[in-house]
C-alpha atoms as a PDB file:
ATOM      1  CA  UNK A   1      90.721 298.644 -49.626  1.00  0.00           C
ATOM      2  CA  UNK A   2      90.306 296.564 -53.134  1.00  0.00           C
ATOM      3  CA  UNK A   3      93.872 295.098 -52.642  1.00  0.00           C
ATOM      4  CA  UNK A   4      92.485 293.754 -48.699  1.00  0.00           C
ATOM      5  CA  UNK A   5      89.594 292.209 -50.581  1.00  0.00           C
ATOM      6  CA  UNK A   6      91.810 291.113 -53.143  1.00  0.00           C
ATOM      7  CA  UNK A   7      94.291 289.704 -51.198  1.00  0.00           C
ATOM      8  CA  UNK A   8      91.412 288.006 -49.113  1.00  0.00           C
ATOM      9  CA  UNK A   9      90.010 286.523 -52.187  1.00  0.00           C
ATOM     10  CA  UNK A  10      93.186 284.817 -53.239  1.00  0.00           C
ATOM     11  CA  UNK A  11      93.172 282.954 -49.564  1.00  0.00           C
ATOM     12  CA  UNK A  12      89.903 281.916 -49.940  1.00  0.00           C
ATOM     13  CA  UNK A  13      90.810 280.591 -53.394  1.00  0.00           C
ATOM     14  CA  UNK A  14      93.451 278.992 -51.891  1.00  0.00           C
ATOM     15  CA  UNK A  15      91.781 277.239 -49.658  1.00  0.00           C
ATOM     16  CA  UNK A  16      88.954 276.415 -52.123  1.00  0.00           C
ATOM     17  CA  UNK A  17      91.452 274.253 -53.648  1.00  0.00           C
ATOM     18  CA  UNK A  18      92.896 272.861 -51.142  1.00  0.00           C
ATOM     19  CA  UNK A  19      89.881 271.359 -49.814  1.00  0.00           C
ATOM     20  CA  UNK A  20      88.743 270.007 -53.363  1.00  0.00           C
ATOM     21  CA  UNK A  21      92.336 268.667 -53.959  1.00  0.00           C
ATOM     22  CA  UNK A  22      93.121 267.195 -50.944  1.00  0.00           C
ATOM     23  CA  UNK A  23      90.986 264.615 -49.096  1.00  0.00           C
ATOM     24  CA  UNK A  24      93.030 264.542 -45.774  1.00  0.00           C
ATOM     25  CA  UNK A  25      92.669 267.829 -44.887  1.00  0.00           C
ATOM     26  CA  UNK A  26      89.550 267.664 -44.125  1.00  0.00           C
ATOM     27  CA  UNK A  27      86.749 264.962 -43.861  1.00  0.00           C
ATOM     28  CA  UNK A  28      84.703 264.291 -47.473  1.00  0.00           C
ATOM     29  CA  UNK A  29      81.481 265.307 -45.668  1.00  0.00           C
ATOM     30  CA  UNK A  30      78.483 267.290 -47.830  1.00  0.00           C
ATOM     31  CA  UNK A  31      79.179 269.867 -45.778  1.00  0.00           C
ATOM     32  CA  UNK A  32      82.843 270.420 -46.408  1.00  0.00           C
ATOM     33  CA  UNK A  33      81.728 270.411 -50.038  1.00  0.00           C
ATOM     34  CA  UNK A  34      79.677 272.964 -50.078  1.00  0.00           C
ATOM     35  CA  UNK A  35      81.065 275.004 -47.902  1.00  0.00           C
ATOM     36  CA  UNK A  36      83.912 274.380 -51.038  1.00  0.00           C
ATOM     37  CA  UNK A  37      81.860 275.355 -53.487  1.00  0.00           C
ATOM     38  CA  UNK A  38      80.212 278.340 -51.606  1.00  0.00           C
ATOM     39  CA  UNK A  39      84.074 279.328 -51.770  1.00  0.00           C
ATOM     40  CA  UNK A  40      84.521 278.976 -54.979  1.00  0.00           C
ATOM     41  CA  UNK A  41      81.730 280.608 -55.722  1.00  0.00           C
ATOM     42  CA  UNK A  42      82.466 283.589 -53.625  1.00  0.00           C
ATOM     43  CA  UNK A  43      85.583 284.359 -55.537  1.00  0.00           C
ATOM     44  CA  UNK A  44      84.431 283.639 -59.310  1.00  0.00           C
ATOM     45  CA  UNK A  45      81.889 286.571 -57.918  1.00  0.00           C
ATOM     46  CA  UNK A  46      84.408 288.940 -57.379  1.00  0.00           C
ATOM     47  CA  UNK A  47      86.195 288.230 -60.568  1.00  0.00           C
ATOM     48  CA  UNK A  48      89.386 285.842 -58.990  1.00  0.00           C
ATOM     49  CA  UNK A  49      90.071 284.545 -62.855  1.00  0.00           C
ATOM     50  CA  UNK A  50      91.338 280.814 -61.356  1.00  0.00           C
ATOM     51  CA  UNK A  51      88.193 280.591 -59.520  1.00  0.00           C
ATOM     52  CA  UNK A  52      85.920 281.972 -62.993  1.00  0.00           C
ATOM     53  CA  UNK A  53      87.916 278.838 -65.174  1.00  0.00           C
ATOM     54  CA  UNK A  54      87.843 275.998 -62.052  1.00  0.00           C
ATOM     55  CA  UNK A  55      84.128 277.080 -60.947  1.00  0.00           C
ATOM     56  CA  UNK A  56      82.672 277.515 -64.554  1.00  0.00           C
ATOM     57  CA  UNK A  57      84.021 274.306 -65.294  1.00  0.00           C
ATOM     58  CA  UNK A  58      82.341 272.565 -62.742  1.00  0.00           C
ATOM     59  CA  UNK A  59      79.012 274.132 -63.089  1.00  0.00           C
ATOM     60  CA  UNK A  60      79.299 273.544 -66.611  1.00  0.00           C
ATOM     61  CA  UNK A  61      79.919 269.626 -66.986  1.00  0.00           C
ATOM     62  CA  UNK A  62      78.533 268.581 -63.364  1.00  0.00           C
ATOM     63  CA  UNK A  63      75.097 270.654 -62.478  1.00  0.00           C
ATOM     64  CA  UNK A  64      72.443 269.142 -63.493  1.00  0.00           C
ATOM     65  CA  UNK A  65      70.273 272.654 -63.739  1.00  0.00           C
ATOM     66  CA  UNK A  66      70.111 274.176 -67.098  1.00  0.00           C
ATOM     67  CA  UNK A  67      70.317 277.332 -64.729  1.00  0.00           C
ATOM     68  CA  UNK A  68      74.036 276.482 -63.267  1.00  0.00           C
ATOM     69  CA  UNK A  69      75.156 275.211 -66.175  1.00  0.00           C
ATOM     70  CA  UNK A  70      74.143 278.219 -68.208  1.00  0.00           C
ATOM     71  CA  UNK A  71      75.833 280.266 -65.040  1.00  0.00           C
ATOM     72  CA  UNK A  72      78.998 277.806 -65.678  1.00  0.00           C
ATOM     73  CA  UNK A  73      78.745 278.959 -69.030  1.00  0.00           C
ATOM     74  CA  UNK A  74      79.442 282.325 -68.631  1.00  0.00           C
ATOM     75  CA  UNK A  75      82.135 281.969 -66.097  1.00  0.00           C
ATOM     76  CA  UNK A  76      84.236 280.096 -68.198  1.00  0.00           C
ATOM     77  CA  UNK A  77      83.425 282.830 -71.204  1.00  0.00           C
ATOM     78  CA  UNK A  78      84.627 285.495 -68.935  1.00  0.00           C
ATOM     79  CA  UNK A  79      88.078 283.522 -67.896  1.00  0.00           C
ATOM     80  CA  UNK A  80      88.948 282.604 -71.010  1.00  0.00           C
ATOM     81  CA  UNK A  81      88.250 286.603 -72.029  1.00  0.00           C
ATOM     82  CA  UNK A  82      90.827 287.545 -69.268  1.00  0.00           C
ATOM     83  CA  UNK A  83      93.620 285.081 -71.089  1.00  0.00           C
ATOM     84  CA  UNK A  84      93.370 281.644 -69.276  1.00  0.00           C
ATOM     85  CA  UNK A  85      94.061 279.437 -71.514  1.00  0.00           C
ATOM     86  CA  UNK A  86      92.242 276.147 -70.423  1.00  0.00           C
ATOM     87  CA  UNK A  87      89.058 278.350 -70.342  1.00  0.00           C
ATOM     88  CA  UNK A  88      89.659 279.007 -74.095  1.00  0.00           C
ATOM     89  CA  UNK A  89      89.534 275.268 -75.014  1.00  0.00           C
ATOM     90  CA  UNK A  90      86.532 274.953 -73.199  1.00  0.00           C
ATOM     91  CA  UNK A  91      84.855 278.435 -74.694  1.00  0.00           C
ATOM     92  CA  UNK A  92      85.971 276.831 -78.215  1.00  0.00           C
ATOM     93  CA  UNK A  93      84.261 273.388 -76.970  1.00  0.00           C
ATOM     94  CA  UNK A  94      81.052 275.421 -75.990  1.00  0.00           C
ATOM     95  CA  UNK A  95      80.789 277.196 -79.307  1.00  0.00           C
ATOM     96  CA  UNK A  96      80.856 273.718 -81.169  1.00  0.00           C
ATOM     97  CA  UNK A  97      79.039 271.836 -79.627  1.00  0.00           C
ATOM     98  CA  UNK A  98      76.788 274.681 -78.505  1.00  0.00           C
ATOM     99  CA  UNK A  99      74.131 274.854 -75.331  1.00  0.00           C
ATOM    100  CA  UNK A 100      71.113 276.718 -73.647  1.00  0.00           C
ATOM    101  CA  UNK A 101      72.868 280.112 -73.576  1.00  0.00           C
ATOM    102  CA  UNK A 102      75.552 279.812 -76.363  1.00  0.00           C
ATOM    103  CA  UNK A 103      74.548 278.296 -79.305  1.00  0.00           C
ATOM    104  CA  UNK A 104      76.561 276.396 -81.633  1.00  0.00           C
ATOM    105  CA  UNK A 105      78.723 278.670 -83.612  1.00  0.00           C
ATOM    106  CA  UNK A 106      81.294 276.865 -85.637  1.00  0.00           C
ATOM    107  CA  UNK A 107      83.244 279.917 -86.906  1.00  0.00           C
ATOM    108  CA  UNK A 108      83.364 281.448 -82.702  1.00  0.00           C
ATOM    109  CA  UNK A 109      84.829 277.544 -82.020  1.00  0.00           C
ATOM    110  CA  UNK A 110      87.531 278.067 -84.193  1.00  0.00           C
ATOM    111  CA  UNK A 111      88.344 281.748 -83.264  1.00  0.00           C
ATOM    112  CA  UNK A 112      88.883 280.010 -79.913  1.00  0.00           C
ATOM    113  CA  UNK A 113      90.469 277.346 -80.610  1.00  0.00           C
ATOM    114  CA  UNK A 114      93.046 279.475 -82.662  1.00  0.00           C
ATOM    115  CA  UNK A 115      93.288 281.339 -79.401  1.00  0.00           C
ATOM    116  CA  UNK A 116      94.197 278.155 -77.304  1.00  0.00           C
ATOM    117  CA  UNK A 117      96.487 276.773 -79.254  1.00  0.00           C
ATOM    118  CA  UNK A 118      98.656 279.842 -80.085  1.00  0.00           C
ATOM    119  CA  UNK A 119      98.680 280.249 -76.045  1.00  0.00           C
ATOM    120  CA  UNK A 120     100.327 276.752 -76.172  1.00  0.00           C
ATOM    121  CA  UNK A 121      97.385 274.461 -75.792  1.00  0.00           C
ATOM    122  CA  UNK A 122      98.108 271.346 -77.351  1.00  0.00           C
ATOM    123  CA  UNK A 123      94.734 270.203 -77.353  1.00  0.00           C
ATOM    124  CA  UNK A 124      93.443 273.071 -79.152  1.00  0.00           C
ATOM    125  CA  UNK A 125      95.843 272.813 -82.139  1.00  0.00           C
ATOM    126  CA  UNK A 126      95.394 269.316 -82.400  1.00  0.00           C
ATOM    127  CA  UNK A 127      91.431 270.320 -82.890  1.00  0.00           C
ATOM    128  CA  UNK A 128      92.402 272.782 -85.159  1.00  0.00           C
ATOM    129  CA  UNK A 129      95.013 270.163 -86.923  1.00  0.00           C
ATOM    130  CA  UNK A 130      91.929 267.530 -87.220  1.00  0.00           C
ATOM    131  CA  UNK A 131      89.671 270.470 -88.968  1.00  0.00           C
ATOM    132  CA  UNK A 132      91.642 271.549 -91.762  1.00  0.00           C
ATOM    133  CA  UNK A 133      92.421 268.366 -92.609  1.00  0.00           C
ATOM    134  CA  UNK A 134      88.458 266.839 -92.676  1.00  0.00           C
ATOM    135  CA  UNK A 135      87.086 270.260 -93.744  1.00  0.00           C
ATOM    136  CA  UNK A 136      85.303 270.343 -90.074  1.00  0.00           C
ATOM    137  CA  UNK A 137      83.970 273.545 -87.893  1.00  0.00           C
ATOM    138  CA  UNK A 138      83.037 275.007 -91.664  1.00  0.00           C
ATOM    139  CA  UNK A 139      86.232 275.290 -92.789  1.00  0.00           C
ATOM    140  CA  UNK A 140      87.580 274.310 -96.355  1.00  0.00           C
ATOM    141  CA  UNK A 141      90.163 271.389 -96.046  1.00  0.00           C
ATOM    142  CA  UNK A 142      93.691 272.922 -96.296  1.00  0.00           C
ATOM    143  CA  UNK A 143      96.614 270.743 -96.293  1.00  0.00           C
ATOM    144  CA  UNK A 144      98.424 273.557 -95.730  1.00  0.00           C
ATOM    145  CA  UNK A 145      96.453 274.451 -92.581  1.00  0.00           C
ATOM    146  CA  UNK A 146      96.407 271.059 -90.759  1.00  0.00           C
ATOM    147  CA  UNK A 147     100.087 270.884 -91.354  1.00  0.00           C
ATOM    148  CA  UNK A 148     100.760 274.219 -89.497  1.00  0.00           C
ATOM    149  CA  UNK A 149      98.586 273.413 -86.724  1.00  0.00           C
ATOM    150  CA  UNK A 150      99.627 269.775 -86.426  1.00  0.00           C
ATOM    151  CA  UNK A 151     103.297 271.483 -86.474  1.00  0.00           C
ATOM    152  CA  UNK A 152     102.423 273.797 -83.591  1.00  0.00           C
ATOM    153  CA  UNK A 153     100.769 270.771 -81.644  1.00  0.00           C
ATOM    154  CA  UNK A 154     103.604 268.771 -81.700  1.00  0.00           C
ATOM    155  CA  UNK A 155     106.149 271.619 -80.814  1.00  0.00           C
ATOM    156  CA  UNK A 156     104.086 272.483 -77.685  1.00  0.00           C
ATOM    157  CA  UNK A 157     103.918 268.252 -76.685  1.00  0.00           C
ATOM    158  CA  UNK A 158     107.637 268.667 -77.051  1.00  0.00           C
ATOM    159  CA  UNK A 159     108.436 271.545 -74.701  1.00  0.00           C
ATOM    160  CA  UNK A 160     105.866 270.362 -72.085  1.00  0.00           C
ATOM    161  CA  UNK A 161     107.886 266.905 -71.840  1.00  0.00           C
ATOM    162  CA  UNK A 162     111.570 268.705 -72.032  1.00  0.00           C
ATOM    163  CA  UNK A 163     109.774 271.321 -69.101  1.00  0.00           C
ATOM    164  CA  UNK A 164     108.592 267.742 -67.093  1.00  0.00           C
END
């Protein structure tokens, strides 16, 4: 039975998105939205790791309750755990800047960071780029450094324009 529930998670992820994505499907009423985000919410429960990264993110940087956003918090922590990539940024963001339930750890941000960018987030080895080379996050400036990950950075901008 997991792989019913499963598959019925995915559907209601599906159409989680499609009603935050698309305004003609369905009226922009406060009841279609949180009916939305009682779907979203329903899946980051059961572990659907789009829904942890797209819910987290919005309880993170919209709630204004130190409660959701500390609930945000740990949604994105456990998506970016699973691999998703975006969620890493944002984990690495988290750690640096720090908040209520995750204080700021400079040497975490990096750790994530590092993981972004060698998943191919541009954004996260640009971060990393800008570090080495002002001796940022509490790391020593190294040419060296900064060149790789400005190297990387530019390499991933690259591929994502030849892929569009």
């Amino acid at each position: 039975m997991p792989q019913a529930s499963s598959l019925f998670t995915r559907l209601e992820f599906r159409l989680a998105e499609r009603l935050f994505q698309n305004r003609w499907l369905l009226p922009r009423s406060p009841r279609t939205q949180r009916f939305t985000m009682r779907l979203f919410k329903r899946c980051a429960d059961a572990g659907h790791p789009d829904a942890l990264s797209v819910y987290g993110h919005m309880l993170f940087h919209r709630s204004l309750s130190p409660q959701d956003k500390a609930r945000g918090a740990r949604y994105v922590v456990e998506a970016a755990q699973s691999g998703d990539v975006k969620s890493q940024y944002q984990v690495a963001q988290i750690y640096e800047h720090g908040c209520v339930q995750y204080p700021r750890r400079e040497d975490y941000a990096v750790t994530w960071y590092a993981r972004a960018a060698q998943a191919g987030h541009n954004s996260a080895a640009e971060r990393l780029a800008r570090a080495y080379r002002l001796g940022e996050l509490g790391l020593a400036a190294d040419a060296a450094q900064a060149a790789y990950w400005q190297r990387l950075a530019e390499r991933k901008q690259v591929a994502n324009i030849a892929a569009a």
